[in-house]
N, C-alpha and C. Protein backbone atom coordinates (compact mmCIF):
# COMPACT_ATOMS: atom_id res chain seq x y z
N UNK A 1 170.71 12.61 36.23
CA UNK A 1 171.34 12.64 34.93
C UNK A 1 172.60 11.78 34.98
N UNK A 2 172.42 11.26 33.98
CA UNK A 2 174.19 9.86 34.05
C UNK A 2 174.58 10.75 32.99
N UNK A 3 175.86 10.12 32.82
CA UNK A 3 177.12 10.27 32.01
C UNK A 3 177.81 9.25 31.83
N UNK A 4 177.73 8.53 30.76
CA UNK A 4 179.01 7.46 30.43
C UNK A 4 180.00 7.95 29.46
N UNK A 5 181.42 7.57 29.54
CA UNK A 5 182.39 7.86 28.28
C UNK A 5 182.20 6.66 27.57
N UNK A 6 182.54 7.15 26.36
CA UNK A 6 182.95 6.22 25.01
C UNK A 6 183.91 6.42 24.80
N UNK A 7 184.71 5.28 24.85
CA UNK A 7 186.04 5.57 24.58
C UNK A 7 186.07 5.30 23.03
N UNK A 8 185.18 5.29 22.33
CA UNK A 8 185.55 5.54 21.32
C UNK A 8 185.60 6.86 20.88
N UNK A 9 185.53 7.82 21.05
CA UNK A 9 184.73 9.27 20.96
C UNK A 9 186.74 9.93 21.51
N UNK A 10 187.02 10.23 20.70
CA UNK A 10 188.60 10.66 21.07
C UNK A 10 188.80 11.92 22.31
N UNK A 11 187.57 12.78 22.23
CA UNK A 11 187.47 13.43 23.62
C UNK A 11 187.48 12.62 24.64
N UNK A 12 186.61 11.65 25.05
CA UNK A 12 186.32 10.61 25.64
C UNK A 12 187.72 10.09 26.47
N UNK A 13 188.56 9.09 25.42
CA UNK A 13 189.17 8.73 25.32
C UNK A 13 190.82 8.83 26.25
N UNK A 14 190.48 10.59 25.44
CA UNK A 14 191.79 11.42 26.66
C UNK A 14 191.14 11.79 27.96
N UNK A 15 189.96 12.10 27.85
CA UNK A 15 189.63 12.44 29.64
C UNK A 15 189.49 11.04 30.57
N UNK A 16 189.35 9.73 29.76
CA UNK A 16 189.46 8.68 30.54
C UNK A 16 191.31 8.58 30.91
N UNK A 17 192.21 9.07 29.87
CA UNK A 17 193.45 8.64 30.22
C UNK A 17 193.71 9.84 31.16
N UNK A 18 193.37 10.85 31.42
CA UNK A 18 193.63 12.25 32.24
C UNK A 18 193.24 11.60 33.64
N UNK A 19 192.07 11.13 33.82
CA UNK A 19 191.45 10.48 34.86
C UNK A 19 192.49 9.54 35.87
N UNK A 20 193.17 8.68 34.77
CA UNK A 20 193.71 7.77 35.24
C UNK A 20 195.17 8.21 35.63
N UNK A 21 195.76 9.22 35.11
CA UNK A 21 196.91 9.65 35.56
C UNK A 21 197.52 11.11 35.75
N UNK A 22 196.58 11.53 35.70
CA UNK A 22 197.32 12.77 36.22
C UNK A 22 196.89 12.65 37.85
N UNK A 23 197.85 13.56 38.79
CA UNK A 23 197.81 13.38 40.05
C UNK A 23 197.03 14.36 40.72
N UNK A 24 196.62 15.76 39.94
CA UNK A 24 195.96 16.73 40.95
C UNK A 24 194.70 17.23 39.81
N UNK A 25 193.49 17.34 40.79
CA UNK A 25 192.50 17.66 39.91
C UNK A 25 191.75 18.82 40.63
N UNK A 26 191.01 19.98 40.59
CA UNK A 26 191.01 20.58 40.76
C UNK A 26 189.42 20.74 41.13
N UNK A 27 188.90 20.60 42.31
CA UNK A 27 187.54 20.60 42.74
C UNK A 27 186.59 21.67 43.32
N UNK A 28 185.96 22.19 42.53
CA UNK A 28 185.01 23.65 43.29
C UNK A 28 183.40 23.36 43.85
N UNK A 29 183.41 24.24 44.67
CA UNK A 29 182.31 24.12 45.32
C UNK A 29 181.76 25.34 45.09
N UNK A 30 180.13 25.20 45.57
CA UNK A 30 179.49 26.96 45.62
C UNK A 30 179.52 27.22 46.99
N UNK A 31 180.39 28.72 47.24
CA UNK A 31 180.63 28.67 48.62
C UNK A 31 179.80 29.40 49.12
N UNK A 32 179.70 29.67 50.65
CA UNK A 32 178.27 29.93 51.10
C UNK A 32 178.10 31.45 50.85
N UNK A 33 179.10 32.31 50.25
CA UNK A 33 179.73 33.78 50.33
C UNK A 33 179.21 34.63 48.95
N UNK A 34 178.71 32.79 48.21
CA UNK A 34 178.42 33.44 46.23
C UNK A 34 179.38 32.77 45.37
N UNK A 35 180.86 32.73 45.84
CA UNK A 35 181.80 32.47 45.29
C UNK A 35 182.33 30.96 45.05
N UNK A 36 182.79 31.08 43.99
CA UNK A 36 183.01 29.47 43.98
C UNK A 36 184.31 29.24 44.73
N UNK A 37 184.69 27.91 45.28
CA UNK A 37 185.44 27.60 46.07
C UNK A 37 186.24 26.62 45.46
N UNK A 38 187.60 26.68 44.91
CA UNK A 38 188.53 25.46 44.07
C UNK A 38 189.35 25.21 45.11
N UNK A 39 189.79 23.67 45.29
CA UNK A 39 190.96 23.47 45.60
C UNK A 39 191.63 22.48 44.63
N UNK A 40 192.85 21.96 45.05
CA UNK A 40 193.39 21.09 44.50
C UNK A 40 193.50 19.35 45.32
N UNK A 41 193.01 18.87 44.52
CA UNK A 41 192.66 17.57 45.31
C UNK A 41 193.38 16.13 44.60
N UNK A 42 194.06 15.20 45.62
CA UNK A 42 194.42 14.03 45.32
C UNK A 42 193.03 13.53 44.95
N UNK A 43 192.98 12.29 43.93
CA UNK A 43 191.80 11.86 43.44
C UNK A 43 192.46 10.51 42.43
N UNK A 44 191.06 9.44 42.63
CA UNK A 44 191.41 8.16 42.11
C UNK A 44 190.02 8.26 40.83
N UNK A 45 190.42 7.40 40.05
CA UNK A 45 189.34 7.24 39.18
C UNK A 45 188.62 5.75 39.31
N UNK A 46 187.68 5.78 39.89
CA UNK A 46 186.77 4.59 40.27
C UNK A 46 185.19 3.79 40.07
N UNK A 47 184.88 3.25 39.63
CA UNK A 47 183.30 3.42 39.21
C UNK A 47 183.12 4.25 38.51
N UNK A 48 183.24 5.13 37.40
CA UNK A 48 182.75 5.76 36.92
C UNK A 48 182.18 7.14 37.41
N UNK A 49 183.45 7.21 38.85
CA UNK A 49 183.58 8.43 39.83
C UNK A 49 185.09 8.98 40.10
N UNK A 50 185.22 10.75 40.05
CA UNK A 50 185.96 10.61 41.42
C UNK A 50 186.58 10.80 42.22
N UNK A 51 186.84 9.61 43.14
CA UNK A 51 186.63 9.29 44.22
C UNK A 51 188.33 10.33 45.09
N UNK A 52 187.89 10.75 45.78
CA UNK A 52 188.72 12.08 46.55
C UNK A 52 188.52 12.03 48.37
N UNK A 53 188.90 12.86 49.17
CA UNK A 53 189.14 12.28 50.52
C UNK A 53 189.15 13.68 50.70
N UNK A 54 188.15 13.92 52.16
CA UNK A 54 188.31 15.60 52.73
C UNK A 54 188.48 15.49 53.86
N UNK A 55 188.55 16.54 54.96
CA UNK A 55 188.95 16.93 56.25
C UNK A 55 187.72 16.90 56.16
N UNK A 56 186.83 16.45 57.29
CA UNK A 56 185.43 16.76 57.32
C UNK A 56 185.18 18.13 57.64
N UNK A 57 185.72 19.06 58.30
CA UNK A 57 185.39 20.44 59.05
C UNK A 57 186.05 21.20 57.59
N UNK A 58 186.56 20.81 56.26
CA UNK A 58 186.98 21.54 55.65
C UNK A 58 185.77 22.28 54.92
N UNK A 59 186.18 23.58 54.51
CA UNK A 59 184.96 24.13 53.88
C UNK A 59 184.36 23.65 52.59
N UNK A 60 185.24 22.63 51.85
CA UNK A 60 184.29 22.32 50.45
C UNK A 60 183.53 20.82 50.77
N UNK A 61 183.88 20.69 52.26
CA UNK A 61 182.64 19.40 52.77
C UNK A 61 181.36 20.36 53.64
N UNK A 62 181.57 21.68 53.68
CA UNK A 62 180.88 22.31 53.85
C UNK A 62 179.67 22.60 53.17
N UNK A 63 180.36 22.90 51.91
CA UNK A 63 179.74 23.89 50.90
C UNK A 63 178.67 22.45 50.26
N UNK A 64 179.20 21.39 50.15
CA UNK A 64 178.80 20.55 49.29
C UNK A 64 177.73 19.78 50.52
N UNK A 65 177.46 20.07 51.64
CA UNK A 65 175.92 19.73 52.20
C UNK A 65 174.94 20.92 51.69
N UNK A 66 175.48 21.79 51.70
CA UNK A 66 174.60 22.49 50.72
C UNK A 66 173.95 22.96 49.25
N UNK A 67 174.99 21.98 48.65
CA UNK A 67 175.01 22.62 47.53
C UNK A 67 176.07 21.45 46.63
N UNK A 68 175.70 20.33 46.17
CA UNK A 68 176.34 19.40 45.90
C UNK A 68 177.20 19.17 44.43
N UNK A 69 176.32 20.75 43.64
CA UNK A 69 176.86 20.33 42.14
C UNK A 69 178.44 20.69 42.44
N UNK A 70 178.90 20.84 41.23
CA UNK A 70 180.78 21.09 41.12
C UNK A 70 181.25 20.81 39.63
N UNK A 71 182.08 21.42 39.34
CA UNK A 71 183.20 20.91 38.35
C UNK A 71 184.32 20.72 38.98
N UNK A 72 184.78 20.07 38.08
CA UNK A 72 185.92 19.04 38.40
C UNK A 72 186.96 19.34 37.16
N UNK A 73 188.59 19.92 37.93
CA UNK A 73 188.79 20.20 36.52
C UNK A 73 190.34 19.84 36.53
N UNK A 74 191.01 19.08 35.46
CA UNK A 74 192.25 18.18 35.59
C UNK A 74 193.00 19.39 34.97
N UNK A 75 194.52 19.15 35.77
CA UNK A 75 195.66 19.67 35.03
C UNK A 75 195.69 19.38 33.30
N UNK A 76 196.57 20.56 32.87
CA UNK A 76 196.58 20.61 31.20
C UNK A 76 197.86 20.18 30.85
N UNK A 77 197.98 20.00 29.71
CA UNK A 77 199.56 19.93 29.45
C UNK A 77 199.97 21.11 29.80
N UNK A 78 201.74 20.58 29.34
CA UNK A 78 202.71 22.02 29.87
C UNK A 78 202.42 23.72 28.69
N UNK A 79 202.10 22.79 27.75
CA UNK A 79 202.01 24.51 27.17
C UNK A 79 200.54 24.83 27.21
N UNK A 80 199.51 24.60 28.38
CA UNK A 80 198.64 24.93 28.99
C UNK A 80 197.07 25.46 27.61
N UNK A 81 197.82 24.29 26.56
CA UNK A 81 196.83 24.20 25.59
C UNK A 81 195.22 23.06 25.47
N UNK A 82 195.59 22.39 26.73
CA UNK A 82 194.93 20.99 26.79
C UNK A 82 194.39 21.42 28.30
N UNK A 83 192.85 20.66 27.81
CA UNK A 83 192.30 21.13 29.43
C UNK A 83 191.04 20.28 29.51
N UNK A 84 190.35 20.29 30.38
CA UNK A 84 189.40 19.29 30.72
C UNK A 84 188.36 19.60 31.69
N UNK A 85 187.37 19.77 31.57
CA UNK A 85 186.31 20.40 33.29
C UNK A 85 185.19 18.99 32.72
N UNK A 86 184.77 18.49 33.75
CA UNK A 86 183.68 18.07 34.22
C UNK A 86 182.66 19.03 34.83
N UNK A 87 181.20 18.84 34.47
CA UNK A 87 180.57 18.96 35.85
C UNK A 87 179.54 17.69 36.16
N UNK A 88 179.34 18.11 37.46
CA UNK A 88 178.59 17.02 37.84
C UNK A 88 178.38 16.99 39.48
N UNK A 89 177.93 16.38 40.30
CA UNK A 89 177.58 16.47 41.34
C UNK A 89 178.10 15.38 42.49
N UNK A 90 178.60 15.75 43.40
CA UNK A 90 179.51 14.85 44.60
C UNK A 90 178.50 14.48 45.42
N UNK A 91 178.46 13.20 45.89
CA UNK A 91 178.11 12.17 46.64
C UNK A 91 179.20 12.66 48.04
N UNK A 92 178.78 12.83 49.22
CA UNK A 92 179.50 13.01 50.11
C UNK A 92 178.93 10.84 50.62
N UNK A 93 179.96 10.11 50.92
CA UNK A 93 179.74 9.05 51.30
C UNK A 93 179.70 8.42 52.57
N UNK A 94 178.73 7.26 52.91
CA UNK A 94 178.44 7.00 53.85
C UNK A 94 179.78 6.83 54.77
N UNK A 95 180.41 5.28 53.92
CA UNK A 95 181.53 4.87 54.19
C UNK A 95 182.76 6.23 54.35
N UNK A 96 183.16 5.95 55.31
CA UNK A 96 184.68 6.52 55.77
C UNK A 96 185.95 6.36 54.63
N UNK A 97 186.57 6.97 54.85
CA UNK A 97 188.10 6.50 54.08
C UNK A 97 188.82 5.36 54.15
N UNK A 98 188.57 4.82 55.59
CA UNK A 98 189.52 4.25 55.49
C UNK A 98 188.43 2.80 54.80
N UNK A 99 187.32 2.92 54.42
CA UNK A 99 186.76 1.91 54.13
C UNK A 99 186.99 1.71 52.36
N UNK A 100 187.17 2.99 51.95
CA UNK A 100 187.13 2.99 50.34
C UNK A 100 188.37 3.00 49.99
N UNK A 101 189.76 3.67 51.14
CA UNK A 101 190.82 2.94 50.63
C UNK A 101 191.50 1.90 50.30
N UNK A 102 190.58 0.92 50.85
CA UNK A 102 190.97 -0.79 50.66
C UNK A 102 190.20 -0.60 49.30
N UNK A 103 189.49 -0.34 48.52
CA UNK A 103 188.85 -0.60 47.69
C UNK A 103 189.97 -0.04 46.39
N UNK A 104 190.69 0.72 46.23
CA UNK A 104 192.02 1.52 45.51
C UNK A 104 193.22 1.73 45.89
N UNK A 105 193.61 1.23 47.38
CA UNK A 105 194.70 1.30 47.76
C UNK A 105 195.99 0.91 46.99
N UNK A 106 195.86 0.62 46.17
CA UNK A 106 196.93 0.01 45.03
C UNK A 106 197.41 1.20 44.66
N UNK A 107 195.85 1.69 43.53
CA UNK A 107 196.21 2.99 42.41
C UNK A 107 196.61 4.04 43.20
N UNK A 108 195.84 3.92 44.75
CA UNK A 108 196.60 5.27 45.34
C UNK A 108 197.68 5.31 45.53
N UNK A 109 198.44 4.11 45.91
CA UNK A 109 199.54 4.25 46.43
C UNK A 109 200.45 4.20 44.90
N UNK A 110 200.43 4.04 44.43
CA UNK A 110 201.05 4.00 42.66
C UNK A 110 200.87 5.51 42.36
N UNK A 111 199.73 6.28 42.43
CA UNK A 111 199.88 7.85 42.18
C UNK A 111 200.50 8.50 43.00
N UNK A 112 200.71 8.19 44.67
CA UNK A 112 200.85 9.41 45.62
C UNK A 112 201.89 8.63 46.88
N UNK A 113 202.19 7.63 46.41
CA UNK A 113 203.22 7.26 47.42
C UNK A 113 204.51 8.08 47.53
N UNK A 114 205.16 8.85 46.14
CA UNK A 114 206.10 9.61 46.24
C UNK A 114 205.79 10.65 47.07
N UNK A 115 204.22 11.53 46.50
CA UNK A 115 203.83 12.67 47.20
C UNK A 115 203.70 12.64 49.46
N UNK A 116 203.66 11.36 49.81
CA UNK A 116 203.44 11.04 51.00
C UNK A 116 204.78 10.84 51.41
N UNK A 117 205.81 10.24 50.88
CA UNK A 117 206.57 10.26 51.08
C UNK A 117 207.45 11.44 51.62
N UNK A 118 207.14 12.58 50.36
CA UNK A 118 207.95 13.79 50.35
C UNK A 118 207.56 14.99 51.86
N UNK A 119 205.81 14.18 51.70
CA UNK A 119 205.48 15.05 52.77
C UNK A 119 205.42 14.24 54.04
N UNK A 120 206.05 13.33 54.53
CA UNK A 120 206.57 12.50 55.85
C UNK A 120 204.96 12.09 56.13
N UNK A 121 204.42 11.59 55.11
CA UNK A 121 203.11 10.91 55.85
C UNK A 121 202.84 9.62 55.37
N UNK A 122 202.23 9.07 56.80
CA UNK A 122 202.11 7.38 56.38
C UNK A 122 200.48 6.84 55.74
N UNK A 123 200.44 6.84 55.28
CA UNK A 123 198.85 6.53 54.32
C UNK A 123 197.87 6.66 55.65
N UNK A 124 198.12 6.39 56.74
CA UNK A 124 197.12 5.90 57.80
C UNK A 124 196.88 7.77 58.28
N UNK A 125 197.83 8.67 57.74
CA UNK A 125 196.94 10.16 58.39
C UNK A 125 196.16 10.65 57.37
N UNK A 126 195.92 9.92 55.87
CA UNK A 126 195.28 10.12 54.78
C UNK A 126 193.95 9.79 55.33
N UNK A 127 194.28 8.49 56.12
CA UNK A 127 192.85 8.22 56.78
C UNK A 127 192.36 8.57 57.35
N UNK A 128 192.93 8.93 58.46
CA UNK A 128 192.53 9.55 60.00
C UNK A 128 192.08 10.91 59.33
N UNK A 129 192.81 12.00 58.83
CA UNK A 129 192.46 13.25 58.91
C UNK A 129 191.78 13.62 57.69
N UNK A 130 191.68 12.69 56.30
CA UNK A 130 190.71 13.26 55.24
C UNK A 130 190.03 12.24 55.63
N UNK A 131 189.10 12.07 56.69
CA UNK A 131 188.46 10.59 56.58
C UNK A 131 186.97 10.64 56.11
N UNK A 132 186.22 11.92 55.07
CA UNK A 132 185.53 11.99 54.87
C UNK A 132 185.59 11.92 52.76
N UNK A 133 185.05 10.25 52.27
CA UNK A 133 184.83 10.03 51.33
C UNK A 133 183.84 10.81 50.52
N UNK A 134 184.01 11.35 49.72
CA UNK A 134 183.63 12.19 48.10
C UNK A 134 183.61 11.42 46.75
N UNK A 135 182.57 11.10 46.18
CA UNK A 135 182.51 10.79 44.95
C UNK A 135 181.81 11.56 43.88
N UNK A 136 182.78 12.44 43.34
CA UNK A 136 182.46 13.10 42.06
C UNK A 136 181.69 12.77 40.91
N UNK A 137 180.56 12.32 40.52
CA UNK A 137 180.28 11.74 39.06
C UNK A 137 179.60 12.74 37.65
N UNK A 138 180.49 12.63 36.78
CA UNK A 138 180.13 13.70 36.42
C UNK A 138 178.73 13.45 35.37
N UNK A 139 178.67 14.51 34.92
CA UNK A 139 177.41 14.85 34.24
C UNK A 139 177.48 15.33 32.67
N UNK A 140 178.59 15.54 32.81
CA UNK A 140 178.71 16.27 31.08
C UNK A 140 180.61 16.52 31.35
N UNK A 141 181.20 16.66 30.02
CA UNK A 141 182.55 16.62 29.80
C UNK A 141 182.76 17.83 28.71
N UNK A 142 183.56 18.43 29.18
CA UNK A 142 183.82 19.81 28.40
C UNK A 142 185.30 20.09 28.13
N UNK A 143 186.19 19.92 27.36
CA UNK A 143 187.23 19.69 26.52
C UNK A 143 187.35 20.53 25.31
């Protein structure tokens, strides 16, 4: 099943601009327990994916060899009236991190260079330790 936005379509429109700038998006898995599994995840908007970085031994690279669907769901505004879920299903990827960060290394570093900063890390342990590429694509948009 695909999914394209229209940005003409004013739902559309704002989940393409949500995509592009907000910094934390919120990714669940079905965990092996029944329960769904959210975290909060750095994430780029890429291809018409996205594109996010895991610990390989973490449990939602776990959950998602088994079980690949997910929503995907972006921060709201502040008076927590505005909201956004995707679903759709993650591509765990061949390529490594550090191969798809040359491919966005710009936008990442434009969203999360402060956040790396704050937390004393140099882009290269983004690589080393989430070095397992995720591409989200969704399937339907719910707003």
């Amino acid at each position: 099943m695909t999914f394209a936005f229209d940005p003409a379509v004013r739902a559309h429109a704002r989940a393409l601009e949500l995509l592009d700038t907000r910094e934390i998006g919120w990714l669940a898995t079905n965990g092996r327990n029944g329960y769904p599994h959210a975290v909060p995840v750095w994430f780029v908007w890429h291809d018409g994916a996205v594109l996010t970085f895991s610990q390989p031994h973490a449990a939602k690279a776990r959950n998602l060899e088994a079980d690949r669907r997910a929503p995907f769901q972006l921060e709201t505004s502040e008076d927590g009236e505005e909201w956004l879920l995707l679903q759709g299903d993650v591509e765990i990827l061949a390529e490594p991190t550090a191969v798809w960060i040359e491919a966005v290394r710009g936008r990442y570093l434009e969203k999360y260079q402060t956040g790396l900063d704050a937390l004393g890390w140099p882009l290269e342990r983004i690589i080393d330790d989430f070095s397992l590429a995720l591409a989200f694509r969704p399937h339907k948009l719910i707003s």
